[in-house]
Protein backbone atom coordinates (compact mmCIF):
# COMPACT_ATOMS: atom_id res chain seq x y z
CA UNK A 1 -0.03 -24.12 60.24
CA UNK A 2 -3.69 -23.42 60.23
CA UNK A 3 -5.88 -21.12 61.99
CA UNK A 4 -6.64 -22.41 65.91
CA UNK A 5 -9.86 -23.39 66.09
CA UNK A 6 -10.14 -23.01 70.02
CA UNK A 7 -11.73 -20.59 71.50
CA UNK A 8 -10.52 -17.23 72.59
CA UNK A 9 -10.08 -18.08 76.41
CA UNK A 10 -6.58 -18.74 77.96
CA UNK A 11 -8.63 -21.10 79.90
CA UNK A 12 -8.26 -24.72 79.09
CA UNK A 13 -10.92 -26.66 77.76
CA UNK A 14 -12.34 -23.89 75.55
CA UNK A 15 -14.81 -24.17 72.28
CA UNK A 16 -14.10 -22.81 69.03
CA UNK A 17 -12.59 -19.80 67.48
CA UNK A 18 -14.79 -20.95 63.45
CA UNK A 19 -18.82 -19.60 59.72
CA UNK A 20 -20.97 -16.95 59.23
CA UNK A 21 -24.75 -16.02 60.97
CA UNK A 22 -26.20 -14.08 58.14
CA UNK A 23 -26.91 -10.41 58.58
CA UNK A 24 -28.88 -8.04 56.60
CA UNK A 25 -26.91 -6.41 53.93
CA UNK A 26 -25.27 -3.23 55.08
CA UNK A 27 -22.34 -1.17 54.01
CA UNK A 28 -19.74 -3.04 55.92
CA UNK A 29 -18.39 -6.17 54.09
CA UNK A 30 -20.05 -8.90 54.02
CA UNK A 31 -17.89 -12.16 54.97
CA UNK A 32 -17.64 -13.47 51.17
CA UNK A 33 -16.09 -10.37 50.22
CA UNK A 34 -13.84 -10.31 52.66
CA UNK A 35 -12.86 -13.75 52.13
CA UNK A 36 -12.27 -12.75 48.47
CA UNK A 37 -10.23 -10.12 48.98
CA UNK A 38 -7.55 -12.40 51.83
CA UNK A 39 -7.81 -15.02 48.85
CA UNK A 40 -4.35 -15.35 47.97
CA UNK A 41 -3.06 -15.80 44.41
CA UNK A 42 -1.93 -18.58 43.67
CA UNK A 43 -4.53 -20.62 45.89
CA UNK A 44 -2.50 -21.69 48.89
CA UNK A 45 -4.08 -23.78 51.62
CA UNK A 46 -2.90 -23.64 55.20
CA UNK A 47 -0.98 -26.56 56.47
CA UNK A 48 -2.76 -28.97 58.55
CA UNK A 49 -3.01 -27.59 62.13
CA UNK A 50 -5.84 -29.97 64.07
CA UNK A 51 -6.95 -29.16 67.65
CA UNK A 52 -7.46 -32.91 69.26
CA UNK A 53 -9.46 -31.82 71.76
CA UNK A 54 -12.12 -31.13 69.40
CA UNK A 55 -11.83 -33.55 67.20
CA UNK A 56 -10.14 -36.90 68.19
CA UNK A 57 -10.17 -38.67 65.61
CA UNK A 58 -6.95 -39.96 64.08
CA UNK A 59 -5.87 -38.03 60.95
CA UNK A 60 -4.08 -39.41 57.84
CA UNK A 61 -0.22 -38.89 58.70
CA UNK A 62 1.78 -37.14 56.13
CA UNK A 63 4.69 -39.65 54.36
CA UNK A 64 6.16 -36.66 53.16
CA UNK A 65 6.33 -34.09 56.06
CA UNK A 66 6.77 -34.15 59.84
CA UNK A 67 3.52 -33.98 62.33
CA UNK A 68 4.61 -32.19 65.18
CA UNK A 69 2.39 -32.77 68.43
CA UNK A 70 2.37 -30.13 70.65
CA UNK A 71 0.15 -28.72 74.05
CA UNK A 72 -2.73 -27.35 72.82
CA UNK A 73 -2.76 -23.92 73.65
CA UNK A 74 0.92 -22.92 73.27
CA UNK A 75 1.44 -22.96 77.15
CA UNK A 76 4.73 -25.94 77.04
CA UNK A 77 7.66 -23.98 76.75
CA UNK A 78 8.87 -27.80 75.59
CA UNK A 79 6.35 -27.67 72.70
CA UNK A 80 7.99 -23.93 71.87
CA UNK A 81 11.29 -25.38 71.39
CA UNK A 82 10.42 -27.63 68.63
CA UNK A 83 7.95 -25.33 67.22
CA UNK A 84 10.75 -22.52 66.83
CA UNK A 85 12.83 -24.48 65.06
CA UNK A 86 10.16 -26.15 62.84
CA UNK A 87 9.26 -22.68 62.25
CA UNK A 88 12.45 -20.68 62.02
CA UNK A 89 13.95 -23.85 59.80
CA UNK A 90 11.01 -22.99 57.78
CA UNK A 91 9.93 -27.04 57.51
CA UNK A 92 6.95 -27.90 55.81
CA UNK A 93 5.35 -29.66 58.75
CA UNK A 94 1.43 -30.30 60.01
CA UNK A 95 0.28 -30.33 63.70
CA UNK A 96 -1.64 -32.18 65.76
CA UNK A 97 -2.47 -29.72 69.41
CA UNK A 98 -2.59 -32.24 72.72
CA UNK A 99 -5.16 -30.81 75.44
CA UNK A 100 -2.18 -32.11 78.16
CA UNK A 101 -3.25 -30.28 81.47
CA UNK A 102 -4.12 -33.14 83.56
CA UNK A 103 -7.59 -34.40 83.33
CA UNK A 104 -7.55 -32.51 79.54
CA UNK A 105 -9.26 -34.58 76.61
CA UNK A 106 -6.65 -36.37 74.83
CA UNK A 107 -7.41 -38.77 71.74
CA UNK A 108 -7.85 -41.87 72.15
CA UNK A 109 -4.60 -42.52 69.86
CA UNK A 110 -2.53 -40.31 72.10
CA UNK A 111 0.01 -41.59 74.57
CA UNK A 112 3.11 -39.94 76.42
CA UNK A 113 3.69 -35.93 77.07
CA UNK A 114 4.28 -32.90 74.07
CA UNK A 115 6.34 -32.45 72.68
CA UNK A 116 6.48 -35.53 70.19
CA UNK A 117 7.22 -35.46 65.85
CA UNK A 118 6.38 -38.33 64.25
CA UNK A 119 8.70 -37.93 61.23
CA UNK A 120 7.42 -38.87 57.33
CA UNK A 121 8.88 -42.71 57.77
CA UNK A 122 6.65 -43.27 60.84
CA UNK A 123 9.11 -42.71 63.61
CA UNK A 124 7.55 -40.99 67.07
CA UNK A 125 10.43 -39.71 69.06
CA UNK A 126 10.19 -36.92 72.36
CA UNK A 127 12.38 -34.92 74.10
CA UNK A 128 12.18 -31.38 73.11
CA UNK A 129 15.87 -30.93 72.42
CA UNK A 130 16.70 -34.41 70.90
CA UNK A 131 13.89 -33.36 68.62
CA UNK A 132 15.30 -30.13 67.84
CA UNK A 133 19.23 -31.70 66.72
CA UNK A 134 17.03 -34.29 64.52
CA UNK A 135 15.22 -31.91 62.75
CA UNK A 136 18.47 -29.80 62.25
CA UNK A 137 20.19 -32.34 60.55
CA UNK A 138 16.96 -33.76 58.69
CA UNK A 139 15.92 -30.47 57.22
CA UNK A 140 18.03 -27.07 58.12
CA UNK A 141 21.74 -28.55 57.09
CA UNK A 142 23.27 -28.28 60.93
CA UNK A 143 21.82 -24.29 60.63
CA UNK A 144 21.30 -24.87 64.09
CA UNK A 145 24.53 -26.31 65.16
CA UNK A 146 27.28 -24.78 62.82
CA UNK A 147 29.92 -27.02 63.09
CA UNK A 148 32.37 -23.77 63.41
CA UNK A 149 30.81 -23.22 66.55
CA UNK A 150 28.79 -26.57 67.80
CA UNK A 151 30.78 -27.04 70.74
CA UNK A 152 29.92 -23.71 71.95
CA UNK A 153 26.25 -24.13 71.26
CA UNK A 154 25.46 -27.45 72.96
CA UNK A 155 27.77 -25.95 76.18
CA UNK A 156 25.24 -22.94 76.29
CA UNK A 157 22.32 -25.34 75.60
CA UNK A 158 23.65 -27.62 78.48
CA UNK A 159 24.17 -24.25 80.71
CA UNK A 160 20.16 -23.87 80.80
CA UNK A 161 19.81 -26.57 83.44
CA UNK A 162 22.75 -25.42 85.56
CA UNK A 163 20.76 -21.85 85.98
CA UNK A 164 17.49 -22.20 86.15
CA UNK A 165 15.75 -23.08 89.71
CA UNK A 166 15.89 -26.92 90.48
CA UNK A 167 13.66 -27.62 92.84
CA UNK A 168 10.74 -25.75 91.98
CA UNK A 169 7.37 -27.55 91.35
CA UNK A 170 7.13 -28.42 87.60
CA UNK A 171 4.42 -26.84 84.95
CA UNK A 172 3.87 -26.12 81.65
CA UNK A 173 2.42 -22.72 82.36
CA UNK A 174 4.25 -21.57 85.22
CA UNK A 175 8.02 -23.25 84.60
CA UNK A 176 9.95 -22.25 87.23
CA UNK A 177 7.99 -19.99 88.92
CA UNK A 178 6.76 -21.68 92.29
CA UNK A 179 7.38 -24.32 94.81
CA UNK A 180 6.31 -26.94 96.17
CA UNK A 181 4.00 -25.11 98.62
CA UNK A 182 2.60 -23.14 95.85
CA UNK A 183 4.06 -20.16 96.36
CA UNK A 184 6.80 -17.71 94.20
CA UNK A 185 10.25 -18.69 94.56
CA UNK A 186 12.29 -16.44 96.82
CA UNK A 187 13.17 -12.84 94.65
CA UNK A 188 16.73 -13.59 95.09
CA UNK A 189 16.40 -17.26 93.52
CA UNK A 190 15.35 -14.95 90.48
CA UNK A 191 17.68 -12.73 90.44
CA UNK A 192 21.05 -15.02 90.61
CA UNK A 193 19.27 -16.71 87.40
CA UNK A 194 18.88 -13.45 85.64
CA UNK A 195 22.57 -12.53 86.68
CA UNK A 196 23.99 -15.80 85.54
CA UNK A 197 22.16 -16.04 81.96
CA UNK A 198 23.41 -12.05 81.98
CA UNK A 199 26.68 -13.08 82.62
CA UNK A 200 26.52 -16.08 79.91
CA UNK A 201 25.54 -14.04 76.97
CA UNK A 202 28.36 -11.78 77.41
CA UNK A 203 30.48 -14.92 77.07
CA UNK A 204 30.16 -14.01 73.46
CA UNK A 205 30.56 -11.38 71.42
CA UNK A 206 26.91 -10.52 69.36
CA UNK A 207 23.15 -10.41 70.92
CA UNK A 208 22.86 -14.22 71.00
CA UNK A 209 23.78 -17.35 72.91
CA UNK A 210 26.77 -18.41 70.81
CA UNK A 211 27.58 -14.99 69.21
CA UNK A 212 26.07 -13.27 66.07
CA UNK A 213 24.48 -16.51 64.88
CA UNK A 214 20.52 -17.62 66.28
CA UNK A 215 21.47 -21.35 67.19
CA UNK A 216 19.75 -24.09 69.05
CA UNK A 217 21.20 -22.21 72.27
CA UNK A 218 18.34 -19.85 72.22
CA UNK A 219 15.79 -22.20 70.23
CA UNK A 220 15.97 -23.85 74.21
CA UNK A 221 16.11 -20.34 76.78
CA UNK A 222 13.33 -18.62 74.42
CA UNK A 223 10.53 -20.03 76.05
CA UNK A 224 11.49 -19.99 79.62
CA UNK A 225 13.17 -16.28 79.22
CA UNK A 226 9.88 -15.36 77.55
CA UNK A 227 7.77 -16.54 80.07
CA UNK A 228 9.64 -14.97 82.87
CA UNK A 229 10.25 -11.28 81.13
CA UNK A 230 6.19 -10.89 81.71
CA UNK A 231 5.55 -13.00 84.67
CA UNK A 232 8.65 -12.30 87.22
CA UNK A 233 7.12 -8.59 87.61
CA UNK A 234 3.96 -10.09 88.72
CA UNK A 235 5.75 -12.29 91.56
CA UNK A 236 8.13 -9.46 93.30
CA UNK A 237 8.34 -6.06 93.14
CA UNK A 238 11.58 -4.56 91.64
CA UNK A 239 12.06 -7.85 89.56
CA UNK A 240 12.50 -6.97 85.89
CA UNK A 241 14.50 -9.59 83.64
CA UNK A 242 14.34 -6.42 80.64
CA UNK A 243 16.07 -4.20 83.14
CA UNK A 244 18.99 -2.94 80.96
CA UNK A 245 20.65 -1.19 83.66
CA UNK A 246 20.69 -4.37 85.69
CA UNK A 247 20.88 -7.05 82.73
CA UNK A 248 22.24 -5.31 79.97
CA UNK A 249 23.12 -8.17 77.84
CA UNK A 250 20.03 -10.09 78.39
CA UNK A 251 17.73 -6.95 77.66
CA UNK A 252 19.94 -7.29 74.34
CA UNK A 253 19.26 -10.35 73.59
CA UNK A 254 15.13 -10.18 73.79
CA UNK A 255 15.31 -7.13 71.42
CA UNK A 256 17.32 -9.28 69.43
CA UNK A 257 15.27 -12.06 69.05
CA UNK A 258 12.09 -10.02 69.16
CA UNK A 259 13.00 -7.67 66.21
CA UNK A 260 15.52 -10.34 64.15
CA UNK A 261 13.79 -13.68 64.03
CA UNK A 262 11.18 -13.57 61.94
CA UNK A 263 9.64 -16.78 63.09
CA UNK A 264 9.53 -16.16 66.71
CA UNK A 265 8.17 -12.44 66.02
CA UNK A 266 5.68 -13.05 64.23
CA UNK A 267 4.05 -17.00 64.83
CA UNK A 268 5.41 -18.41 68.42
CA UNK A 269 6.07 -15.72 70.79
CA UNK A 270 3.12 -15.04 73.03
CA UNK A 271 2.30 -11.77 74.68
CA UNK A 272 2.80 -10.54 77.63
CA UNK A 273 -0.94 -10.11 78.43
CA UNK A 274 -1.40 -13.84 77.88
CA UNK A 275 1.23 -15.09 80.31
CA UNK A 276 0.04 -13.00 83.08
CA UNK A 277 -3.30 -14.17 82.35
CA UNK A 278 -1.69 -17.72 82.89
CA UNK A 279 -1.08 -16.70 86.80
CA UNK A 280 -4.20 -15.85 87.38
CA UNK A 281 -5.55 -19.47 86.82
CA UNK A 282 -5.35 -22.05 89.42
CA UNK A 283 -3.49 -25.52 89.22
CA UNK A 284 0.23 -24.37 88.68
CA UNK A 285 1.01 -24.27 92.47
CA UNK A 286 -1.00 -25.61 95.52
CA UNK A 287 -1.50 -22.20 97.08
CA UNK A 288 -3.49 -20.88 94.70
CA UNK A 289 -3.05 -18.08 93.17
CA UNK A 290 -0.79 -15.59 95.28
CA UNK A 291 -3.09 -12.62 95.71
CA UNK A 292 -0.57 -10.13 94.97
CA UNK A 293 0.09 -10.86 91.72
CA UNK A 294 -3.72 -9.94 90.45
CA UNK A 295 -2.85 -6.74 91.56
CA UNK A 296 0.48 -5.99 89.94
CA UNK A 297 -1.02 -7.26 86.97
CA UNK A 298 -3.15 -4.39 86.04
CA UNK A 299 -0.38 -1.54 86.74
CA UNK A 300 1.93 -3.70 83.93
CA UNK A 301 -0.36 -4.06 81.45
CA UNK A 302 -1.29 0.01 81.77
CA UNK A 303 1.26 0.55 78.98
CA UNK A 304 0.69 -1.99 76.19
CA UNK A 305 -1.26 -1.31 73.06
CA UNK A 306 0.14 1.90 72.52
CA UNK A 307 -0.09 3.34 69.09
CA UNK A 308 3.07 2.35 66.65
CA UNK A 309 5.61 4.61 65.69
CA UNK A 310 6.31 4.49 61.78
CA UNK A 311 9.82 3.04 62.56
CA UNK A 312 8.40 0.06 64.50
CA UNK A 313 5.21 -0.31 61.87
CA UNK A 314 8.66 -0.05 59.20
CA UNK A 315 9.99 -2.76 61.36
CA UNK A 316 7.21 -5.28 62.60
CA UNK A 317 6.12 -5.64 58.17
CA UNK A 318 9.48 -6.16 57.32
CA UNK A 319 9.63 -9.33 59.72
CA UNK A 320 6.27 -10.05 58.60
CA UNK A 321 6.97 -9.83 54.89
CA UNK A 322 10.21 -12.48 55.39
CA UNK A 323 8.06 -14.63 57.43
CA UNK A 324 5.13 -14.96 54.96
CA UNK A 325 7.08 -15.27 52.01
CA UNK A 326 7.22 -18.92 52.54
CA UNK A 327 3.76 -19.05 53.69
CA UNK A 328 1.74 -17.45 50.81
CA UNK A 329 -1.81 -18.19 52.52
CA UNK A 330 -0.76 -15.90 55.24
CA UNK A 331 -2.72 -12.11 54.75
CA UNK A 332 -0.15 -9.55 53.81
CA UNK A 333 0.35 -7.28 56.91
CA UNK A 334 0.35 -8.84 60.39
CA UNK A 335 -3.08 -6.70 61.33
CA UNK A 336 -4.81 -8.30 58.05
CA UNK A 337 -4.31 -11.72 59.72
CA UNK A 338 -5.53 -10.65 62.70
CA UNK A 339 -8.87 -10.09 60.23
CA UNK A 340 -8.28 -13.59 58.78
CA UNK A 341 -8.64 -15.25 62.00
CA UNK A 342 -11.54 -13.43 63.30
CA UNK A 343 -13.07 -14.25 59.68
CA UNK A 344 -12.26 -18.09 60.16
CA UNK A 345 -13.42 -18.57 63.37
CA UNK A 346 -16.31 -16.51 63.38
CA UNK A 347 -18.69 -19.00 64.67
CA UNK A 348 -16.75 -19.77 67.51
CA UNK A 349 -16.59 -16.17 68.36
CA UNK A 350 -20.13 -15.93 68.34
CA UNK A 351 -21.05 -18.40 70.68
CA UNK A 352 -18.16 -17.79 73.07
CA UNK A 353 -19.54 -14.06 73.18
CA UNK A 354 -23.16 -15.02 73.08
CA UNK A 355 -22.31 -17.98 76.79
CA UNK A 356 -21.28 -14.37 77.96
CA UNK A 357 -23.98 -12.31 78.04
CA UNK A 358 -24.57 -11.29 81.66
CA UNK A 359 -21.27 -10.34 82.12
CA UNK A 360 -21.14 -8.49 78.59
CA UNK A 361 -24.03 -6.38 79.90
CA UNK A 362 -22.65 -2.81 79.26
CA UNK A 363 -19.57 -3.28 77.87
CA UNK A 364 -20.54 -2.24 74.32
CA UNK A 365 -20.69 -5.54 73.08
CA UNK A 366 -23.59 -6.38 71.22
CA UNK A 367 -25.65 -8.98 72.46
CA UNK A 368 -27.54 -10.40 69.85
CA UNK A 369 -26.54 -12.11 66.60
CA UNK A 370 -27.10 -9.82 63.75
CA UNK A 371 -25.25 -6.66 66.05
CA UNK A 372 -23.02 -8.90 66.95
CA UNK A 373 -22.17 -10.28 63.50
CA UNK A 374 -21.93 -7.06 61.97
CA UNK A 375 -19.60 -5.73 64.76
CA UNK A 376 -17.54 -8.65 64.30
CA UNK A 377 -17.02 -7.36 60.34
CA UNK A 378 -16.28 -4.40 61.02
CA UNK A 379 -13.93 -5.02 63.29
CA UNK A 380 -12.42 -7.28 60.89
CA UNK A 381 -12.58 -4.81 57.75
CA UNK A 382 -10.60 -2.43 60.01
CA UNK A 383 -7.87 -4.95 60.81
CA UNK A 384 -7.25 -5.93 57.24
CA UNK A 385 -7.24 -2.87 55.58
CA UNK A 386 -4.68 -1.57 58.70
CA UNK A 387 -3.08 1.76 58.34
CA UNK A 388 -3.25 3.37 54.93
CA UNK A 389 0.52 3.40 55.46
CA UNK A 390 0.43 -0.20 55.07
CA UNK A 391 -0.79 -0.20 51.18
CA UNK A 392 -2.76 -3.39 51.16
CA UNK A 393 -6.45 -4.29 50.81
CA UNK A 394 -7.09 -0.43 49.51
CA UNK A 395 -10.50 -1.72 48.55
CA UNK A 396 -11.28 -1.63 51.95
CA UNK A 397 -10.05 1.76 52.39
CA UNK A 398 -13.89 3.60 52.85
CA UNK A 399 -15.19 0.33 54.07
CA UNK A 400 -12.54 0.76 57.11
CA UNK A 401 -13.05 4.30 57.75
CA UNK A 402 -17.47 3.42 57.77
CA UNK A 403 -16.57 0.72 59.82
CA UNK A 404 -15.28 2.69 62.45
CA UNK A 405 -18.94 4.27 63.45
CA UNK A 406 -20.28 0.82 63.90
CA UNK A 407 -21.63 -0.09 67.03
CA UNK A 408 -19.75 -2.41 69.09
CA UNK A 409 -16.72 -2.59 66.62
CA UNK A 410 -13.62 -1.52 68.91
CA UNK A 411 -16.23 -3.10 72.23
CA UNK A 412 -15.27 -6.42 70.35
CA UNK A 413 -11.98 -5.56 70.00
CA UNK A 414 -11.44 -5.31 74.02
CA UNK A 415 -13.51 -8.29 74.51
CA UNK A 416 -11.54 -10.85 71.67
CA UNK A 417 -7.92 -9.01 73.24
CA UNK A 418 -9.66 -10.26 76.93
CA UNK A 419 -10.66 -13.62 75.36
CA UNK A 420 -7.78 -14.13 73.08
CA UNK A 421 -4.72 -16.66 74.02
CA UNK A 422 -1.24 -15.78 72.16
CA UNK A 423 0.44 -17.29 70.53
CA UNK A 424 -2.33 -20.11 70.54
CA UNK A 425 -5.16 -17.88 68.29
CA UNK A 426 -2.62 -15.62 66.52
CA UNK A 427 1.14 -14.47 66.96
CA UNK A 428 2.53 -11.24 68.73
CA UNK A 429 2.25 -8.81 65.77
CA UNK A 430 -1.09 -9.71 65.16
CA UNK A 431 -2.55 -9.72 68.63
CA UNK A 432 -0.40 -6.52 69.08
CA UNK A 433 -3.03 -4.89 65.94
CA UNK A 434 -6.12 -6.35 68.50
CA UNK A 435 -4.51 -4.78 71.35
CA UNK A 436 -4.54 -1.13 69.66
CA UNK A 437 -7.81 -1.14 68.29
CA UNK A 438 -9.01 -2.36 71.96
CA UNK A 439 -7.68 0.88 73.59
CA UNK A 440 -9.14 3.16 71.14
């Protein structure tokens, strides 16, 4: 899984996140050292992750792993299924990102719609959930499908189609949202689905589909639950699927997967901020954009960024620490990878930022490259060294607290959390260590 090398923008079509425009020395870090110190020990390269849109050409396919295909900038909640359970199976896998919105610029090799794996004998198969009970038995031993309990878990699997809306218009960034005419589906269409997938996780005993166990049953409602817990408030007022008065068991359930899965956590879950960003772009429904849902937009997103408590910091390493300790190139803390992708896709960042200038025009952003460039490592010494809590990277320690007078550090902070696409530049935790540095 490497870094994304698109740019920052949930808009489609976007350049790259990617080397360095020298500065003068200065007290901040200069890139090379802060490369050196994310080195990890042993040398471990990040899988192959390659964004088609920007390069087409046809790589060399593994014979030994899987190549997973998937939309581009993590917007298919079809492409999440098979991701999650690549990811949570913890498969040694490479992937190839599709640019499928419509007109998008797909390689000249490509044919067909994400998700696709072309497995390590050569065989290209679809279907996000035939994919999903392939890779089970190839590579997680029926994890996924416990034959104690399989029955159960394909019923609830099967039970996704029977609840959600079925004759709403269909989109990979707004599933289920809107109609035909382009507007939001009625409130109460909404709510009967939240009651019903309420009413089906209480079939059980435990937080998930199927019981105590995390089974294919949620590897296919995690991206269309996901998706609606940020964007449903947008649509109608009063309509909250994390209402735990309302839907008790289903407010269980996302804290479960949230704060239990490492995989989801801390790689494929986007943010909440990203998928409302999603509704504000046109395409998804032939209306436009309904022009109430700008506005509700703003009030939700008044409380996010907040500082962490040390229970949650406690919390959010120890999923981070299980995640990465099959993935040694990943930085140690989930705000030092933030770092490591701003380091890795610095050029990118630059000229995204640099297209931007007229709007940038009192913001605090620097606007030309040396500022710019030494903003950009300071922000990035203050996201790897974290909180001194965190006990990593101490040889940043002074470096981070300097870094905190430069000028423009924390205004590129709010721009890159503007910018920024999750979980297609970075995952949850990470973007969640942007995020706080952005409201400072």
């Amino acid at each position: 899984m490497s870094l994304p090398s698109s740019s920052c923008s949930c808009a489609p079509g976007g350049g790259g996140l990617l080397l360095a425009f020298a500065a003068a020395p200065t007290p901040i870090s200069q890139w090379r050292d802060l490369e050196e110190i994310l080195r990890p020990s042993p040398s471990a390269p990040d899988p192959l992750n390659l964004d088609s849109a920007l390069d087409p050409s046809e790589p060399s396919y593994s014979t030994s792993r899987p190549t997973l295909f998937r939309e581009r900038h993590g917007w298919c909640p079809y492409s999440e299924r098979v991701w999650l359970a690549l990811e949570h199976s913890n498969v040694d896998y490479e992937t190839i990102r599709i640019d499928n919105t419509g007109p998008g610029r797909k390689p000249p090799y490509w044919t067909g719609q994400t998700p696709q794996v072309r497995w390590a004998d050569g065989r290209v198969r679809g279907e996000s959930m035939d994919l999903v009970r392939e890779l089970d038995t190839l590579y997680a031993g029926g994890a996924l499908y416990p034959e104690s309990i399989k029955s159960d878990v394909i019923n609830k699997e099967r039970e996704f189609k029977n609840t959600f809306p079925s004759k709403s218009r269909p989109s990979s960034r707004a599933a289920f949202l809107f109609g035909w005419s382009g507007e939001p589906l009625w409130k109460s269409e909404f709510e009967s689905v939240l009651s019903k997938t309420d009413d089906l996780l209480g079939a059980s005993d435990g937080p998930f589909f199927s019981g105590e166990s995390f089974t294919a049953a949620n590897v296919a409602w995690i991206p269309f639950l996901e998706r609606y817990a940020a964007q449903l408030p947008c649509l109608h007022e009063g309509l909250d699927p994390r209402d735990a008065a309302r839907y008790p068991r289903l407010n269980r359930w996302f804290d479960a997967v949230e704060t239990t899965i490492p995989a989801y956590a801390c790689r494929v879950r986007g943010n909440p901020s990203s998928w409302r960003k999603v509704l504000t772009m046109a395409g998804y429904g032939n209306a436009g954009v309904p022009p109430s849902v700008v506005e509700r937009m703003e009030d939700l997103g008044a409380g996010e960024g907040l500082q962490q408590s040390e229970g949650e910091r406690v919390r959010d390493q120890g999923l981070w620490d299980e995640y990465r300790a099959t993935r040694p190139y990943l930085a140690v803390t989930p705000s030092a990878e933030a770092g490591r992708v701003l380091l890795n896709n610095r050029e990118g960042i630059v000229k995204d930022t640099l297209k931007r200038t007229d709007a940038l025009e009192g913001t605090g952003v620097p606007l030309d490259e040396a500022g710019l460039d030494e903003a950009m490592r300071a922000l990035a010494s203050i996201l790897i060294y974290g909180d001194e809590e965190d006990g990593s990277y101490e040889d940043l320690a002074w470096v981070s607290k300097e870094a905190r007078n430069v000028k423009g550090a924390f205004a590129m902070a709010r721009f890159l959390d503007e910018r920024m696409c999750v979980p297609r530049d970075m995952g949850a935790l990470s973007a969640e260590a942007v995020k706080r540095l952005a409201k400072l």
